[in-house]
PDB file of N, CA and C in Angstrom:
ATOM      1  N   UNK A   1       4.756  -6.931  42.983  1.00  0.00           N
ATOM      2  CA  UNK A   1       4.087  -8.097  43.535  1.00  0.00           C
ATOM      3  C   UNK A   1       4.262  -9.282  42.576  1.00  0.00           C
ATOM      4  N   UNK A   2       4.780 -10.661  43.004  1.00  0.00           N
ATOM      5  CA  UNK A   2       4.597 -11.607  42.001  1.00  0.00           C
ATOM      6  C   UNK A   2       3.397 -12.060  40.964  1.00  0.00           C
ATOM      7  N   UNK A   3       3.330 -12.586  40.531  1.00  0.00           N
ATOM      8  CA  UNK A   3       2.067 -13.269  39.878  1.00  0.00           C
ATOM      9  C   UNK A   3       0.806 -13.678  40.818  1.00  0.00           C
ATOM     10  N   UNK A   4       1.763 -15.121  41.667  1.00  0.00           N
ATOM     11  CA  UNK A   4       0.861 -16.172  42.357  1.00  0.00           C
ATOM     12  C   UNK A   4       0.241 -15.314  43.341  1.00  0.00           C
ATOM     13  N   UNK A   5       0.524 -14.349  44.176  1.00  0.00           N
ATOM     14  CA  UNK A   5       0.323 -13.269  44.800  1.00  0.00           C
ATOM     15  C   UNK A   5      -1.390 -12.853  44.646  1.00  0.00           C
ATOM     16  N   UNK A   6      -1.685 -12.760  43.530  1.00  0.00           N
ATOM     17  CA  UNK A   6      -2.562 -12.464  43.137  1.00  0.00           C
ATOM     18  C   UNK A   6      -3.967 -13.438  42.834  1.00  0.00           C
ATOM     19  N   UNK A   7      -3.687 -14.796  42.813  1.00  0.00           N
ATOM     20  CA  UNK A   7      -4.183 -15.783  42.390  1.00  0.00           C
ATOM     21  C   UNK A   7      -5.215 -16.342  43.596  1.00  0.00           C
ATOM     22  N   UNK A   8      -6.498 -16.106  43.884  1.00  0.00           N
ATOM     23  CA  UNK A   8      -7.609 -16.299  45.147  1.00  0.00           C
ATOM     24  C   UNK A   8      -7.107 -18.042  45.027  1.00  0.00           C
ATOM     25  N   UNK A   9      -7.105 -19.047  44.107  1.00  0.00           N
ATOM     26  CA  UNK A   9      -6.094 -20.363  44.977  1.00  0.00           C
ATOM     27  C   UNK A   9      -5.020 -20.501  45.703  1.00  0.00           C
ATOM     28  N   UNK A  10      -4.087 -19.285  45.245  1.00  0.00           N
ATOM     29  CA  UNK A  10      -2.865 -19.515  46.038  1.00  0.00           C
ATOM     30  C   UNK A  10      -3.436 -18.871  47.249  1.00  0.00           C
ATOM     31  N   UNK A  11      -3.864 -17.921  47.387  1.00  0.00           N
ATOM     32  CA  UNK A  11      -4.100 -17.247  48.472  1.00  0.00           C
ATOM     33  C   UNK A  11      -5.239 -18.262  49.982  1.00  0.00           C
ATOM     34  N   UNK A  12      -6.352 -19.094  48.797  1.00  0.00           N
ATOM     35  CA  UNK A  12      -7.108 -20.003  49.338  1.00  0.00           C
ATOM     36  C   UNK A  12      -6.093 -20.877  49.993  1.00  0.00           C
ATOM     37  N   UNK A  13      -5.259 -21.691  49.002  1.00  0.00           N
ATOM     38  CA  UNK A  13      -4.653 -22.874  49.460  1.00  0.00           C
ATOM     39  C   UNK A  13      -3.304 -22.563  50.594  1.00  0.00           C
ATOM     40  N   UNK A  14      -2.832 -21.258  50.723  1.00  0.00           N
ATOM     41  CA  UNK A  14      -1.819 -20.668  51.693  1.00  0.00           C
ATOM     42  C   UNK A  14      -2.932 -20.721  53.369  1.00  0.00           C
ATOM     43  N   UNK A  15      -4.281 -20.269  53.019  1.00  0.00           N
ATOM     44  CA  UNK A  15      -4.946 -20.539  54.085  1.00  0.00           C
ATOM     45  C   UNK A  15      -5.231 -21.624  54.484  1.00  0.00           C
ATOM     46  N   UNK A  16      -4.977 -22.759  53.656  1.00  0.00           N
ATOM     47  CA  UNK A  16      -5.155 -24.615  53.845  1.00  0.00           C
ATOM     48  C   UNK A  16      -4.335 -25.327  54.865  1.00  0.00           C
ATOM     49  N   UNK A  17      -3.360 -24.209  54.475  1.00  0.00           N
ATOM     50  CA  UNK A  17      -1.865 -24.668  55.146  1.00  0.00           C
ATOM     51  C   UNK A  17      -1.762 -24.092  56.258  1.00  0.00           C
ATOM     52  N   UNK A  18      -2.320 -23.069  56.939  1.00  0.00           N
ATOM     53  CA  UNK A  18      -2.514 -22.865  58.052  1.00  0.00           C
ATOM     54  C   UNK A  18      -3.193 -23.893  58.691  1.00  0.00           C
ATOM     55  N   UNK A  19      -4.603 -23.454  58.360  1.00  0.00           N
ATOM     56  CA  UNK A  19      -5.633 -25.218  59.061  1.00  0.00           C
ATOM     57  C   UNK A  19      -4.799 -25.690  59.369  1.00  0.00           C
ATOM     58  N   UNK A  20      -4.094 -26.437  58.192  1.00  0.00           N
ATOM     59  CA  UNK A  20      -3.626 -28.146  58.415  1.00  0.00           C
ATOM     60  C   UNK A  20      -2.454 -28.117  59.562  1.00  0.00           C
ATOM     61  N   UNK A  21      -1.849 -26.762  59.540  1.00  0.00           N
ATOM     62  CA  UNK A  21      -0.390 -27.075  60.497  1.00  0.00           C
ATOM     63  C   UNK A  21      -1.384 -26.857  61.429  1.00  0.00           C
ATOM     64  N   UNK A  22      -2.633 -26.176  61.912  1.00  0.00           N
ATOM     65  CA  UNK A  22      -2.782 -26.016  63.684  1.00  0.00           C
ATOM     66  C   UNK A  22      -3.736 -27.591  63.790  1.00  0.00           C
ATOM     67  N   UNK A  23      -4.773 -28.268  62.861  1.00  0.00           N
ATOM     68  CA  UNK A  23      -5.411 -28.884  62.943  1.00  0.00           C
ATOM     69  C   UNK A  23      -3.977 -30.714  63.704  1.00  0.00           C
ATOM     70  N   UNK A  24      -2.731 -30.878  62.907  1.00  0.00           N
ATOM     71  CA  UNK A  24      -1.866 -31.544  63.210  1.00  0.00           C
ATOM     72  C   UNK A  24      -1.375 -32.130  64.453  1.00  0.00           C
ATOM     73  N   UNK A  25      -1.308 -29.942  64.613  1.00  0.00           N
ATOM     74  CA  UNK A  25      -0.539 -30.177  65.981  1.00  0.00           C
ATOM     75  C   UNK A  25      -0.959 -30.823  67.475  1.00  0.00           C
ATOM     76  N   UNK A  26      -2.463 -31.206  67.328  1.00  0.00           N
ATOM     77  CA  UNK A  26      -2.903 -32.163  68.353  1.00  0.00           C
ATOM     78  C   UNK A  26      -3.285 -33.830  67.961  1.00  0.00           C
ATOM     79  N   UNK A  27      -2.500 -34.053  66.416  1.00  0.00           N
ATOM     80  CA  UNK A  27      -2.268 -35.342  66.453  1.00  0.00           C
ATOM     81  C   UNK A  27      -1.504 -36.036  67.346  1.00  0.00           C
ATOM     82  N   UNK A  28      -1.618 -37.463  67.462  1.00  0.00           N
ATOM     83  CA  UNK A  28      -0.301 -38.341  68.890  1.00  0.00           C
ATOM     84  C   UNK A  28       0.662 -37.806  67.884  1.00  0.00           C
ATOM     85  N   UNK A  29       1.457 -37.859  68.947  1.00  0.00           N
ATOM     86  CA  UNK A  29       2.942 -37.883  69.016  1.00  0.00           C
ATOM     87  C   UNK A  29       3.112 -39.068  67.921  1.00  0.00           C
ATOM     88  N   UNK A  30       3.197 -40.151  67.731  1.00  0.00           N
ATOM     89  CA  UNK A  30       3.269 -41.422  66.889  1.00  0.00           C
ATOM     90  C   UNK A  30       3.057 -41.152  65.388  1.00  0.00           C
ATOM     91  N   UNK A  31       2.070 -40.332  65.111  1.00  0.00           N
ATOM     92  CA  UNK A  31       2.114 -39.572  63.909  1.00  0.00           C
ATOM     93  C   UNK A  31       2.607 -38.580  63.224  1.00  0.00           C
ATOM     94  N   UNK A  32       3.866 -37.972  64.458  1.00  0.00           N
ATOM     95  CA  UNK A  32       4.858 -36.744  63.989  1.00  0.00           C
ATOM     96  C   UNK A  32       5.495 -37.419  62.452  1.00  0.00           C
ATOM     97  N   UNK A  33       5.991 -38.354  62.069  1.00  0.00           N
ATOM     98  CA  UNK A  33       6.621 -38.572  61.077  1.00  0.00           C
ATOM     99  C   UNK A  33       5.721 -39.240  60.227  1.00  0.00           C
ATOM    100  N   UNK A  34       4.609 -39.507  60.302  1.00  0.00           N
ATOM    101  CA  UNK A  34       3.475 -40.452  59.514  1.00  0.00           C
ATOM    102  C   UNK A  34       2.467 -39.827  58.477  1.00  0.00           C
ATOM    103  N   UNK A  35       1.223 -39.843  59.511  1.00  0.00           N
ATOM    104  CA  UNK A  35       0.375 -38.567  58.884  1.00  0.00           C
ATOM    105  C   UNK A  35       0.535 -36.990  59.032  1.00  0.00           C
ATOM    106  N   UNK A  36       0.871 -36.674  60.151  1.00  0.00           N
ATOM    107  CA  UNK A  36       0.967 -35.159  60.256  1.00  0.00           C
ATOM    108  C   UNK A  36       1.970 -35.361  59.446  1.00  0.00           C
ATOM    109  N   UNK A  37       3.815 -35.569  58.902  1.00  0.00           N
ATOM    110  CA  UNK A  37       3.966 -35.299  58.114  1.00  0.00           C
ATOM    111  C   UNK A  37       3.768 -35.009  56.784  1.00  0.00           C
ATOM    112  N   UNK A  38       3.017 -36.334  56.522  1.00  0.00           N
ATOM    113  CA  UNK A  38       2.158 -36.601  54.826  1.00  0.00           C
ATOM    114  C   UNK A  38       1.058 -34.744  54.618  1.00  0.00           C
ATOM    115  N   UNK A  39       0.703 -34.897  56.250  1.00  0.00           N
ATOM    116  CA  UNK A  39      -0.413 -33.655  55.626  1.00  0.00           C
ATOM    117  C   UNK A  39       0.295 -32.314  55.176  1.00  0.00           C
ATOM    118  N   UNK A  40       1.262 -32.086  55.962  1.00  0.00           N
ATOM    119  CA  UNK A  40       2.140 -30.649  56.104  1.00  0.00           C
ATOM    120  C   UNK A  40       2.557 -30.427  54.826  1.00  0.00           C
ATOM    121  N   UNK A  41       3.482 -31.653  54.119  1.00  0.00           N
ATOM    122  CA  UNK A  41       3.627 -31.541  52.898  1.00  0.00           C
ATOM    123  C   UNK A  41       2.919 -30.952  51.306  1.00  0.00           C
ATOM    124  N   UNK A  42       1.288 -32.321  51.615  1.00  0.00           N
ATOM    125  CA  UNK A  42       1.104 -32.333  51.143  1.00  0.00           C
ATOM    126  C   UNK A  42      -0.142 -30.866  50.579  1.00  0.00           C
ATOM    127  N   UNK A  43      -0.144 -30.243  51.795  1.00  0.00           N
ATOM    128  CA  UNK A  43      -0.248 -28.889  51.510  1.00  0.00           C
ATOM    129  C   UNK A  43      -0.240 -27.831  51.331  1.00  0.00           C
ATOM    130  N   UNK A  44       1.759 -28.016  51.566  1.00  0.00           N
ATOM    131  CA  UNK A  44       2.165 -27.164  51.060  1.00  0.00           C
ATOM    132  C   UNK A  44       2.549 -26.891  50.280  1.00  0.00           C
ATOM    133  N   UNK A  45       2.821 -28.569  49.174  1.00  0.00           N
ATOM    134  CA  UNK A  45       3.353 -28.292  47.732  1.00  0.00           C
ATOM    135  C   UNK A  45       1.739 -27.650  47.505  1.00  0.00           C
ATOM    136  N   UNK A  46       0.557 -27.036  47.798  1.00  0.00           N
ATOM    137  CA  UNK A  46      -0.398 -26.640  46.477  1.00  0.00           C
ATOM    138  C   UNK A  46      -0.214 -25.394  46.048  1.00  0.00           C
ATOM    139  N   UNK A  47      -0.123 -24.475  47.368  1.00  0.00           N
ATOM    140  CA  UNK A  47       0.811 -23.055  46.780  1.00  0.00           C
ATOM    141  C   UNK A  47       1.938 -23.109  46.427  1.00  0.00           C
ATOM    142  N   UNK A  48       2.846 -23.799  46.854  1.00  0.00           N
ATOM    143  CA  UNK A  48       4.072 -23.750  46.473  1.00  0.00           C
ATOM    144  C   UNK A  48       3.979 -24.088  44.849  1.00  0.00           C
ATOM    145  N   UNK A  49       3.136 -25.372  44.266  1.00  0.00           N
ATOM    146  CA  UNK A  49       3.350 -25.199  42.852  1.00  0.00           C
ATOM    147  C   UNK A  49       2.945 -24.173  41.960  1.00  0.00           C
ATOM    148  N   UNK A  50       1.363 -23.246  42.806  1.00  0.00           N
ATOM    149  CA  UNK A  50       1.120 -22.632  42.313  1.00  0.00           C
ATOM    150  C   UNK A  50       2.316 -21.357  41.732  1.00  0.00           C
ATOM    151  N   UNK A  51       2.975 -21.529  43.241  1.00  0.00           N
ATOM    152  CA  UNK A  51       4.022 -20.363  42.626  1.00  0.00           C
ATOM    153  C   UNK A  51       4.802 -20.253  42.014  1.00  0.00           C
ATOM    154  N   UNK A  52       5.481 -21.807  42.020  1.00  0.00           N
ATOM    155  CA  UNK A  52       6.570 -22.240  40.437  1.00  0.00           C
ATOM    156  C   UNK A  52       6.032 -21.711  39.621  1.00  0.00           C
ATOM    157  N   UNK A  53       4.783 -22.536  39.225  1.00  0.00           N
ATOM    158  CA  UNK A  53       4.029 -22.374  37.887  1.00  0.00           C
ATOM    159  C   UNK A  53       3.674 -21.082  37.604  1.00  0.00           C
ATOM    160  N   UNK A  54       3.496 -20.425  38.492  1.00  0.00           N
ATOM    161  CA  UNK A  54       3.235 -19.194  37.758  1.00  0.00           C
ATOM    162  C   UNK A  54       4.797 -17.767  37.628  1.00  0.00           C
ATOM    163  N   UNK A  55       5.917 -18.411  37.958  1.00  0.00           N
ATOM    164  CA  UNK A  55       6.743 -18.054  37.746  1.00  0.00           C
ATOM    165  C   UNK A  55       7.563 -18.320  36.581  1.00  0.00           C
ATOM    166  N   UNK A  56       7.072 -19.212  35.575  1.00  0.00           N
ATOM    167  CA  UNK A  56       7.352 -19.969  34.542  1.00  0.00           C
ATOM    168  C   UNK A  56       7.749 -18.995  33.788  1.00  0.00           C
ATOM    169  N   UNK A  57       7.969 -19.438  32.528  1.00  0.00           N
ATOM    170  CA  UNK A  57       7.610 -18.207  31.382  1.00  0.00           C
ATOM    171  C   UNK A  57       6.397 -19.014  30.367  1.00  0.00           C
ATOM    172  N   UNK A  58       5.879 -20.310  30.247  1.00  0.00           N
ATOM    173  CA  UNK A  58       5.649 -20.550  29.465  1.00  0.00           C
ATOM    174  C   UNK A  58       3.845 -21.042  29.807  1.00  0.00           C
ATOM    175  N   UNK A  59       2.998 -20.810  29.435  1.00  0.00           N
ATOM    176  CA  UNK A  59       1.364 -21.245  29.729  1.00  0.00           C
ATOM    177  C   UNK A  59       1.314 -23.206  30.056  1.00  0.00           C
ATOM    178  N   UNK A  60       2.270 -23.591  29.159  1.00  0.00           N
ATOM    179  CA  UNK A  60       2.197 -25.463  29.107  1.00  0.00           C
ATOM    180  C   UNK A  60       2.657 -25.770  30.705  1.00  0.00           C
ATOM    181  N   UNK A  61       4.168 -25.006  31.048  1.00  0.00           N
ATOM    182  CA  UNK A  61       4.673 -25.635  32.085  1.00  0.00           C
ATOM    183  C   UNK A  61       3.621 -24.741  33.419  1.00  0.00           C
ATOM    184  N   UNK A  62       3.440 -23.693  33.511  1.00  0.00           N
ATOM    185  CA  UNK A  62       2.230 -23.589  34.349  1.00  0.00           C
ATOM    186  C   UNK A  62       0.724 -24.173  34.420  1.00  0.00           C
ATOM    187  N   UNK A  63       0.312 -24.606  33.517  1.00  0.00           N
ATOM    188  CA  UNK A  63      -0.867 -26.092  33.641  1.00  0.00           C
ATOM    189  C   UNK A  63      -0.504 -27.003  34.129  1.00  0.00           C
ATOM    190  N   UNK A  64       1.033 -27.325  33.415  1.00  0.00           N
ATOM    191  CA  UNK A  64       1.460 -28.427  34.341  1.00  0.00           C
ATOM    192  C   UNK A  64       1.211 -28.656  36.334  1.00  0.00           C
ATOM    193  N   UNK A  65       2.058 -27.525  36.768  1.00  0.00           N
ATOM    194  CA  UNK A  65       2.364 -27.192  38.049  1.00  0.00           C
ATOM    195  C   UNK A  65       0.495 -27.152  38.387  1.00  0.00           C
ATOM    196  N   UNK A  66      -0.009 -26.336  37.861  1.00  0.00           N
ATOM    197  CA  UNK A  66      -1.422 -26.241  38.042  1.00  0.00           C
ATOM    198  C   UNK A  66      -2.082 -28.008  38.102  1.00  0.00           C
ATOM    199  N   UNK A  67      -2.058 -28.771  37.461  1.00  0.00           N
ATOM    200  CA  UNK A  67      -2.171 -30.271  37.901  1.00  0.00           C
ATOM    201  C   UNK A  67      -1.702 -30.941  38.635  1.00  0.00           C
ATOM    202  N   UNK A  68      -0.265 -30.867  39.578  1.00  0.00           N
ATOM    203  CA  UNK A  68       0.543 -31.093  40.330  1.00  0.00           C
ATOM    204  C   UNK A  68      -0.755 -30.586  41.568  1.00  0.00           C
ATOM    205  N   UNK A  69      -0.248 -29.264  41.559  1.00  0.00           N
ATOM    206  CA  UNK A  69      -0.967 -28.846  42.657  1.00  0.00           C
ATOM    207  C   UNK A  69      -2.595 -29.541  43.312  1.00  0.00           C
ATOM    208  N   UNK A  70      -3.706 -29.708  41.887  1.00  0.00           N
ATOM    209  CA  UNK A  70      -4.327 -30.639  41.823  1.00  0.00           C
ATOM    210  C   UNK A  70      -4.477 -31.838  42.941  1.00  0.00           C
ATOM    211  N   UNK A  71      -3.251 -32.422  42.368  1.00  0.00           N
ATOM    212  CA  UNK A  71      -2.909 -33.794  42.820  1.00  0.00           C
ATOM    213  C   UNK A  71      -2.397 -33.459  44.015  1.00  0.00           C
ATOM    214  N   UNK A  72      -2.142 -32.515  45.098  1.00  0.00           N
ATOM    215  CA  UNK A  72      -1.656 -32.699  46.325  1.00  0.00           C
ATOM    216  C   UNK A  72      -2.825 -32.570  46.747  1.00  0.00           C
ATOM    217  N   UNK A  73      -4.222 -31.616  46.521  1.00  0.00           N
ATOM    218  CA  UNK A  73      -5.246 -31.579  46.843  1.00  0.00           C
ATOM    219  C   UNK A  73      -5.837 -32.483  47.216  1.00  0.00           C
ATOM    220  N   UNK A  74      -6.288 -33.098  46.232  1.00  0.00           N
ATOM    221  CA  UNK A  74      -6.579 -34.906  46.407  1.00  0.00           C
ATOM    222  C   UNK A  74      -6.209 -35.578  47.175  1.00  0.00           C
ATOM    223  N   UNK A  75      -4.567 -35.517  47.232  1.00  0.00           N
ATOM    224  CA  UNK A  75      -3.843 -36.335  48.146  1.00  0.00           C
ATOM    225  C   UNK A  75      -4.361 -35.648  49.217  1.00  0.00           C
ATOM    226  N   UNK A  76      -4.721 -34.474  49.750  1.00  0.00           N
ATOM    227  CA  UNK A  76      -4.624 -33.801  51.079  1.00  0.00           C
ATOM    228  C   UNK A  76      -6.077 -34.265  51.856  1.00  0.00           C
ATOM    229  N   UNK A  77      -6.938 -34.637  50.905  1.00  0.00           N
ATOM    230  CA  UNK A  77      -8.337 -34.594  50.980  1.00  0.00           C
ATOM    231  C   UNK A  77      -8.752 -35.649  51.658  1.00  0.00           C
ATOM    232  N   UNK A  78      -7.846 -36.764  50.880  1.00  0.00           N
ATOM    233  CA  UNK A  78      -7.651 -38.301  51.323  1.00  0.00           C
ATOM    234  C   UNK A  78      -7.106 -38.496  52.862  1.00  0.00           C
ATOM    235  N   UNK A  79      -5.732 -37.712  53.406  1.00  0.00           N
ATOM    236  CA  UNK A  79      -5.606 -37.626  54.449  1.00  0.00           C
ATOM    237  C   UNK A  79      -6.327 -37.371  55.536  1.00  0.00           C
ATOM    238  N   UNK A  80      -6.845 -36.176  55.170  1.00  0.00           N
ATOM    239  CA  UNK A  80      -7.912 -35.683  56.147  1.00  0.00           C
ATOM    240  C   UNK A  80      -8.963 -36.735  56.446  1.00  0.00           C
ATOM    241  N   UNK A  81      -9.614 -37.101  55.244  1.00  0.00           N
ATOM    242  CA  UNK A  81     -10.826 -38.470  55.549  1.00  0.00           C
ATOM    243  C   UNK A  81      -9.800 -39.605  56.630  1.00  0.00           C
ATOM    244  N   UNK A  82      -8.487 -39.791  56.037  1.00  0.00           N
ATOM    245  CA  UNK A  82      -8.254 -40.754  57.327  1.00  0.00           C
ATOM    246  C   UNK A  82      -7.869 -40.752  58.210  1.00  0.00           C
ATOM    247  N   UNK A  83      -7.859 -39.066  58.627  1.00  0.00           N
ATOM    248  CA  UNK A  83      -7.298 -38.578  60.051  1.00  0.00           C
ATOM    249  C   UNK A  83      -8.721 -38.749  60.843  1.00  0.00           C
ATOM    250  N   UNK A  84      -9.674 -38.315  60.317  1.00  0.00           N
ATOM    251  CA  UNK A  84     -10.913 -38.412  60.491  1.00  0.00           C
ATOM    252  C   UNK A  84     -11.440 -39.816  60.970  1.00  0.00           C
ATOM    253  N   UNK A  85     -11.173 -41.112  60.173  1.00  0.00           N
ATOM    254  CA  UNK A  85     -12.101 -42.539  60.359  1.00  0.00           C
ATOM    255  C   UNK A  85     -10.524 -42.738  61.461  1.00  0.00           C
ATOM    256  N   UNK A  86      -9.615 -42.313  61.890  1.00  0.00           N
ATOM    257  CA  UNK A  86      -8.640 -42.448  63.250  1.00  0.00           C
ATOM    258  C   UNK A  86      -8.975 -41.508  64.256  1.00  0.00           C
ATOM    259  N   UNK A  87     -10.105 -41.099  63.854  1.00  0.00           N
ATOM    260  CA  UNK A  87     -10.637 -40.130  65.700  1.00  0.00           C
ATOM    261  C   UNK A  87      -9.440 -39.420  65.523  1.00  0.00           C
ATOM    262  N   UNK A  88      -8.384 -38.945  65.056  1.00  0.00           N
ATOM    263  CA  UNK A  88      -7.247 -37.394  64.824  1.00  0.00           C
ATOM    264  C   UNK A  88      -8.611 -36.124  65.148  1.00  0.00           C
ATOM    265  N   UNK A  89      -9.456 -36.142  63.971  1.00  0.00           N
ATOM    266  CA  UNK A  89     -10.140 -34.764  64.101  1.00  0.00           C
ATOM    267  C   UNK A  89     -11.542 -35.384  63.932  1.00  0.00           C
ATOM    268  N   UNK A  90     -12.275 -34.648  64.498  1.00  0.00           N
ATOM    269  CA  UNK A  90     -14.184 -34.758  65.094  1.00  0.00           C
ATOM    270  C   UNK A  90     -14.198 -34.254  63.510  1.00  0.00           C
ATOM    271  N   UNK A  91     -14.360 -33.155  62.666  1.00  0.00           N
ATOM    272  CA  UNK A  91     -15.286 -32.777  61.883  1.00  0.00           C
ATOM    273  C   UNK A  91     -14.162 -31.880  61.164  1.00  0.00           C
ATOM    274  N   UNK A  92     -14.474 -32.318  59.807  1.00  0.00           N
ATOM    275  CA  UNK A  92     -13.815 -31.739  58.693  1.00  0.00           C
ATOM    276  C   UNK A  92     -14.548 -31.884  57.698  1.00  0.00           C
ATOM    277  N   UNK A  93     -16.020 -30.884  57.724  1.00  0.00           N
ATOM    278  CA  UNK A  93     -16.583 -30.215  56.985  1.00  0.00           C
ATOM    279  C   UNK A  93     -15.932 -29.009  56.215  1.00  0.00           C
ATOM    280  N   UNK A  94     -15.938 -28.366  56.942  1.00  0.00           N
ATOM    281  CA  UNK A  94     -14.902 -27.119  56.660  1.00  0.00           C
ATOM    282  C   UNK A  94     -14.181 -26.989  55.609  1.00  0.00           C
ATOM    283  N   UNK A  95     -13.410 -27.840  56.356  1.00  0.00           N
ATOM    284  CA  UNK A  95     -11.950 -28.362  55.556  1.00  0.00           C
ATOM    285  C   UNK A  95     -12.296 -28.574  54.116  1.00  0.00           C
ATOM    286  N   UNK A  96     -12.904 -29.878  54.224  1.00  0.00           N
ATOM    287  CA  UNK A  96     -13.790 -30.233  53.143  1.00  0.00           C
ATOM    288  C   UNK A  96     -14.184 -29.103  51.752  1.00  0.00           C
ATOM    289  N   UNK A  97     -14.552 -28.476  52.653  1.00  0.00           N
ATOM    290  CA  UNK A  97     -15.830 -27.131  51.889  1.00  0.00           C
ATOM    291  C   UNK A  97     -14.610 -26.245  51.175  1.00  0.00           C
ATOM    292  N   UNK A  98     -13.194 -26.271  52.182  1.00  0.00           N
ATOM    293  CA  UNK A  98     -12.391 -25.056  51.362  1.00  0.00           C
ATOM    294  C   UNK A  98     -11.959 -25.959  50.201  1.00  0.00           C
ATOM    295  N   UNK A  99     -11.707 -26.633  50.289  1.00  0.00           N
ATOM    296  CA  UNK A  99     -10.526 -28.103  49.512  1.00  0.00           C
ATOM    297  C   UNK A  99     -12.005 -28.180  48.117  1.00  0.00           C
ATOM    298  N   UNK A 100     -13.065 -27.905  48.588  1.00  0.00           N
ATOM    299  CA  UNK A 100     -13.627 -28.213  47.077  1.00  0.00           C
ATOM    300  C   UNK A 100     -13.661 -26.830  46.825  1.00  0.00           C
ATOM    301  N   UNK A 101     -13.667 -25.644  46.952  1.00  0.00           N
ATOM    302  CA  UNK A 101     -13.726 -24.471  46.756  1.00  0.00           C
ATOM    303  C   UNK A 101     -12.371 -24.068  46.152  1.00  0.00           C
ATOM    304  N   UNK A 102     -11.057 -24.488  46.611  1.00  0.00           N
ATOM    305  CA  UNK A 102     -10.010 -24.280  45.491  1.00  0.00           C
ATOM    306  C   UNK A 102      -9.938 -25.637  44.262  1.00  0.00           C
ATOM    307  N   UNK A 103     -10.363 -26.571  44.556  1.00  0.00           N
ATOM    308  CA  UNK A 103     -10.464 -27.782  43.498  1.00  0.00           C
ATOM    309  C   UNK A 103     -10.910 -26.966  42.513  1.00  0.00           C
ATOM    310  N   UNK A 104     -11.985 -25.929  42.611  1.00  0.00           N
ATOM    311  CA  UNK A 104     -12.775 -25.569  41.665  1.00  0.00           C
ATOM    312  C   UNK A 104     -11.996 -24.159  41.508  1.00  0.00           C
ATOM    313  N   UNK A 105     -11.108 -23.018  42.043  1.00  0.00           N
ATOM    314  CA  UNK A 105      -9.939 -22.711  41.516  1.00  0.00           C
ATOM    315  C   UNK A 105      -9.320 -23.080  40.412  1.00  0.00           C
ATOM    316  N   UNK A 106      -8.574 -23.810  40.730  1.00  0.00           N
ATOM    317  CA  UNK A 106      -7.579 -24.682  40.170  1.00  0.00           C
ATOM    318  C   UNK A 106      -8.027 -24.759  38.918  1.00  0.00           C
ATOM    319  N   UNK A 107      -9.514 -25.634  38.697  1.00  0.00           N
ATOM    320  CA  UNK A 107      -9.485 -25.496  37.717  1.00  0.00           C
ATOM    321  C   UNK A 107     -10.029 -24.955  36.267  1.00  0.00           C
ATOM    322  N   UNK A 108     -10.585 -23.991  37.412  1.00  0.00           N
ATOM    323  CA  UNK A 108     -10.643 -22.570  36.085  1.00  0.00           C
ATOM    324  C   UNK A 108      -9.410 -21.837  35.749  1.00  0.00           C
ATOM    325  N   UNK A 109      -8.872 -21.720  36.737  1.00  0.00           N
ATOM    326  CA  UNK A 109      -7.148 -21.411  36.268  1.00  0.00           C
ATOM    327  C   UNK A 109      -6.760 -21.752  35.203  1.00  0.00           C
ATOM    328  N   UNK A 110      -6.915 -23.178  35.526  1.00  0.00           N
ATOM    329  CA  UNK A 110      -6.227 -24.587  34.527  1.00  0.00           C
ATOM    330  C   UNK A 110      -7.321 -24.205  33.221  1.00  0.00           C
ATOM    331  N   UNK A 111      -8.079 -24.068  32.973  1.00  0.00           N
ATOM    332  CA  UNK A 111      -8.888 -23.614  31.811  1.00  0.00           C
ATOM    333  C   UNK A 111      -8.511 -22.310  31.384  1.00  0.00           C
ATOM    334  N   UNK A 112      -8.605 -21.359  31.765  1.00  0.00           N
ATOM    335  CA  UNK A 112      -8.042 -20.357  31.699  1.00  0.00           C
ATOM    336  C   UNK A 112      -6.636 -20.562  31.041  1.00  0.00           C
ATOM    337  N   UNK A 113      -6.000 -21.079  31.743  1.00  0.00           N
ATOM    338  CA  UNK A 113      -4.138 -20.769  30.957  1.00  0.00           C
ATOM    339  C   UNK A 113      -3.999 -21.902  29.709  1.00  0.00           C
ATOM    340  N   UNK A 114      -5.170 -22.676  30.135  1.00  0.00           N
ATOM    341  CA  UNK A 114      -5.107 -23.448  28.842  1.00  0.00           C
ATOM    342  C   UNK A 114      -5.492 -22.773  27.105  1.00  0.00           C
ATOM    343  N   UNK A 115      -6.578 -21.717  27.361  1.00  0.00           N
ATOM    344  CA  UNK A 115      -7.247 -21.064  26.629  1.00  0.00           C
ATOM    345  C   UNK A 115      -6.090 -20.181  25.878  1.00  0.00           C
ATOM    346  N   UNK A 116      -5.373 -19.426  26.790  1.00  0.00           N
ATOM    347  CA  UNK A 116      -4.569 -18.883  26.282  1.00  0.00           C
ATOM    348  C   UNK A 116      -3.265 -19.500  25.018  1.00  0.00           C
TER     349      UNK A 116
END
């Protein structure tokens, strides 16, 4: 089994990326290349860095990827609020609730590999 495999963020944020692709797919049409793209991306680099990073060999360049990932979070978080104030989606509590629940992942991870 790999590393990231193992990691309740990657595993959290692989479930993000579900949401976000079914939550999308009843954006307009007008937003296929706009926001629904921005979102798809931007949540899928969070596992995806997780899994670089933890494929690394080295603790520095996996914090790194571990802050990357971070930062798509954020970015993803931001989207959602403005899919939200565009009537896209009624209620992203949820959403919300998972997105601070791996924020706070992340960065015990990120403490964690830092420690080491």
């Amino acid at each position: 089994m790999r590393p990231h495999y193992k990691l309740d963020a990657w595993k959290n944020s692989m479930d993000l990326v579900d949401e976000i692709y079914q939550i999308t797919r009843e954006f307009p049409p007008e937003e296929k290349f706009g926001l629904t793209s921005q979102m798809r991306r931007a949540a899928i680099s969070i596992p995806s860095n997780l899994a670089e990073g933890a494929a690394r060999k080295g603790q520095a360049e996996f914090a790194n990827f571990i802050n990357i990932a971070k930062g798509s979070l954020s970015e993803l978080e931001t989207q959602l609020i403005i899919s939200k104030r565009q009537n896209y989606i009624n209620d992203i509590s949820d959403l919300v609730d998972l997105i601070g629940k791996i924020a706070s992942q992340l960065s015990g991870l990120y403490k964690y590999i830092k420690s080491k």
